[in-house]
Protein backbone atom coordinates (compact mmCIF):
# COMPACT_ATOMS: atom_id res chain seq x y z
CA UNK A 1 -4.49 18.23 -19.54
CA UNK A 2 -5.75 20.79 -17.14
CA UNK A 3 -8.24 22.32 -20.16
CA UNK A 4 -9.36 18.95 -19.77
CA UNK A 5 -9.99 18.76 -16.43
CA UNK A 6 -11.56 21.97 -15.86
CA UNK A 7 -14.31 20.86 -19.02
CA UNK A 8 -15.16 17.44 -17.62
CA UNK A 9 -15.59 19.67 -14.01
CA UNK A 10 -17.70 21.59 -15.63
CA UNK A 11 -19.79 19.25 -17.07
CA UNK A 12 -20.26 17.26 -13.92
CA UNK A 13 -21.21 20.45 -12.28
CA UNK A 14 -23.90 21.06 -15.02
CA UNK A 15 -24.96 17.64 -14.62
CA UNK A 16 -25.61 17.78 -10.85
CA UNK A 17 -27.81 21.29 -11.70
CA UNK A 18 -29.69 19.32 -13.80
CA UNK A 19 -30.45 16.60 -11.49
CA UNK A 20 -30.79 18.56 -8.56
CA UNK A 21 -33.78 21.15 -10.80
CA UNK A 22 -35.72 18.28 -12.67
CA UNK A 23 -35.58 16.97 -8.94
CA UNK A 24 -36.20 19.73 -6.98
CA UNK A 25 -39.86 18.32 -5.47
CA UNK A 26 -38.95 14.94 -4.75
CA UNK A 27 -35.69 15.70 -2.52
CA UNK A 28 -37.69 18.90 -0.74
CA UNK A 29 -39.59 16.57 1.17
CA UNK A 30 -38.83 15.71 4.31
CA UNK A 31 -38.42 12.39 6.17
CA UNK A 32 -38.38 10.72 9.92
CA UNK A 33 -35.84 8.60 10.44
CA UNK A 34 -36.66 5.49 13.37
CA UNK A 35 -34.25 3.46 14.96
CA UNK A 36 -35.33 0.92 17.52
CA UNK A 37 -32.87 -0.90 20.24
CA UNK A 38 -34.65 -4.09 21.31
CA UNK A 39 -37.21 -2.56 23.83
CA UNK A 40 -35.47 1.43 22.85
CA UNK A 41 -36.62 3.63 20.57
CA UNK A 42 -34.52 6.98 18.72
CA UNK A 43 -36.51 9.16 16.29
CA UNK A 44 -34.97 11.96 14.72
CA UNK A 45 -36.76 14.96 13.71
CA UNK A 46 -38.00 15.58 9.69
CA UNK A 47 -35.46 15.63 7.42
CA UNK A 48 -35.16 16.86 3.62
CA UNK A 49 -33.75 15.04 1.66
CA UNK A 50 -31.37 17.37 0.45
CA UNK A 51 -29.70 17.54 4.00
CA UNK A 52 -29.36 13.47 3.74
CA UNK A 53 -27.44 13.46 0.23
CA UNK A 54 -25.38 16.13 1.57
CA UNK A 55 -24.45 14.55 4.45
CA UNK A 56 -23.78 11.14 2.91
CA UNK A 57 -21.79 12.82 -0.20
CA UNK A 58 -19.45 14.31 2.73
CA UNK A 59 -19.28 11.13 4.67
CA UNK A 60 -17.70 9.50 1.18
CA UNK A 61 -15.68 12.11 0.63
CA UNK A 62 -14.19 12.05 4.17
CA UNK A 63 -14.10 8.56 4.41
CA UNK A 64 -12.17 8.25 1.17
CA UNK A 65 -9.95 11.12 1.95
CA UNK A 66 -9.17 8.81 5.03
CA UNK A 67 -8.48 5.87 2.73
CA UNK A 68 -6.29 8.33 0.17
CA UNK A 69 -3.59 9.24 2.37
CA UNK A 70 -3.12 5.82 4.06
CA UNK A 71 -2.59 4.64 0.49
CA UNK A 72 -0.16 7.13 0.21
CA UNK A 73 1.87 6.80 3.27
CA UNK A 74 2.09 2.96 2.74
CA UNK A 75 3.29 4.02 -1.17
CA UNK A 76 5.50 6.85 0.22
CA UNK A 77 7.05 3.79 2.85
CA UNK A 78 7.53 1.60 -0.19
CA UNK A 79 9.01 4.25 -2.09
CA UNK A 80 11.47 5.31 0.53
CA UNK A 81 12.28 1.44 1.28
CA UNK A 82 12.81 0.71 -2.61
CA UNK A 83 15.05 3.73 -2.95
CA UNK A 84 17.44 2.50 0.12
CA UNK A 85 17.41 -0.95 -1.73
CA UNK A 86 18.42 1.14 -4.92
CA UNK A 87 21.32 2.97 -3.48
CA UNK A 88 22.59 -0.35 -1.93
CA UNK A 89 22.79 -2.07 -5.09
CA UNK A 90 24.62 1.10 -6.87
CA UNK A 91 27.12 1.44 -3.96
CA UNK A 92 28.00 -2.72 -4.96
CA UNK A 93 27.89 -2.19 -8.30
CA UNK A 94 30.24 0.81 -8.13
CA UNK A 95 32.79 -1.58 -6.09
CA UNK A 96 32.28 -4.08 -8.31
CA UNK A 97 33.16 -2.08 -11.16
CA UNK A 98 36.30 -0.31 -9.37
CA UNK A 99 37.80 -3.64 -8.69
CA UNK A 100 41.29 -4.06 -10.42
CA UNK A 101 41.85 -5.89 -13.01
CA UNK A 102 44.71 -9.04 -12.19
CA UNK A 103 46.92 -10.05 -14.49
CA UNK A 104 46.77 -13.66 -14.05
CA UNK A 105 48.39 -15.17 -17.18
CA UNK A 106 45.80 -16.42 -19.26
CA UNK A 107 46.52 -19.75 -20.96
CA UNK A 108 45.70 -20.04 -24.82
CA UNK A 109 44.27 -22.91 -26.34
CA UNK A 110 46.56 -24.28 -29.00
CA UNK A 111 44.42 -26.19 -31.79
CA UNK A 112 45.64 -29.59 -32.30
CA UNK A 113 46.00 -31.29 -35.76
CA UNK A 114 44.70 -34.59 -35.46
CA UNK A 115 44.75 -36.16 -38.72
């Protein structure tokens, strides 16, 4: 599994190459970004548009990171809450299986002949 992993890495890496040499022209140029507030108004400076992509790849990545270890502190809470349920139910199970056994006297059904 790890062979596998480090191929398809690979190939993604080799695909972004690609896409970032047969593109090389169009995301070199650079761009002015305008924002206006009712009567204010924010310009940045120019741009490439390589430094946008990067920026907005890391803001994904960041923002997902975020999202990946919420997810795994509410499955980690779960988890922990499931296992205390779990030990609970062995602990009754384990008394229920150590009860004694009574010795009631246990009545036998005779057949009766009815003919």
């Amino acid at each position: 599994m790890k062979h596998i992993k480090f191929i398809v890495a690979i190939l993604l890496m080799l695909i972004v190459v690609i896409l970032i040499v047969q593109n090389h022209e169009a995301m070199s140029t650079t761009v002015m970004f305008r924002i206006k507030f009712f009567s204010h108004e924010v310009r940045t400076s120019m741009v490439s548009l390589y430094y946008i992509v990067t920026i907005a790849f890391l803001f994904g990545v960041v923002v997902m990171g975020i999202y990946g270890m919420v997810e795994r502190f509410r499955l980690k809470r779960q988890i922990k809450i499931l296992m205390e349920t779990n030990q609970e139910k062995e602990k009754e199970l384990n008394s229920l299986r150590n009860l004694p056994i009574t010795s009631d006297e246990v009545s036998t059904f005779k057949e009766v002949d009815t003919q």
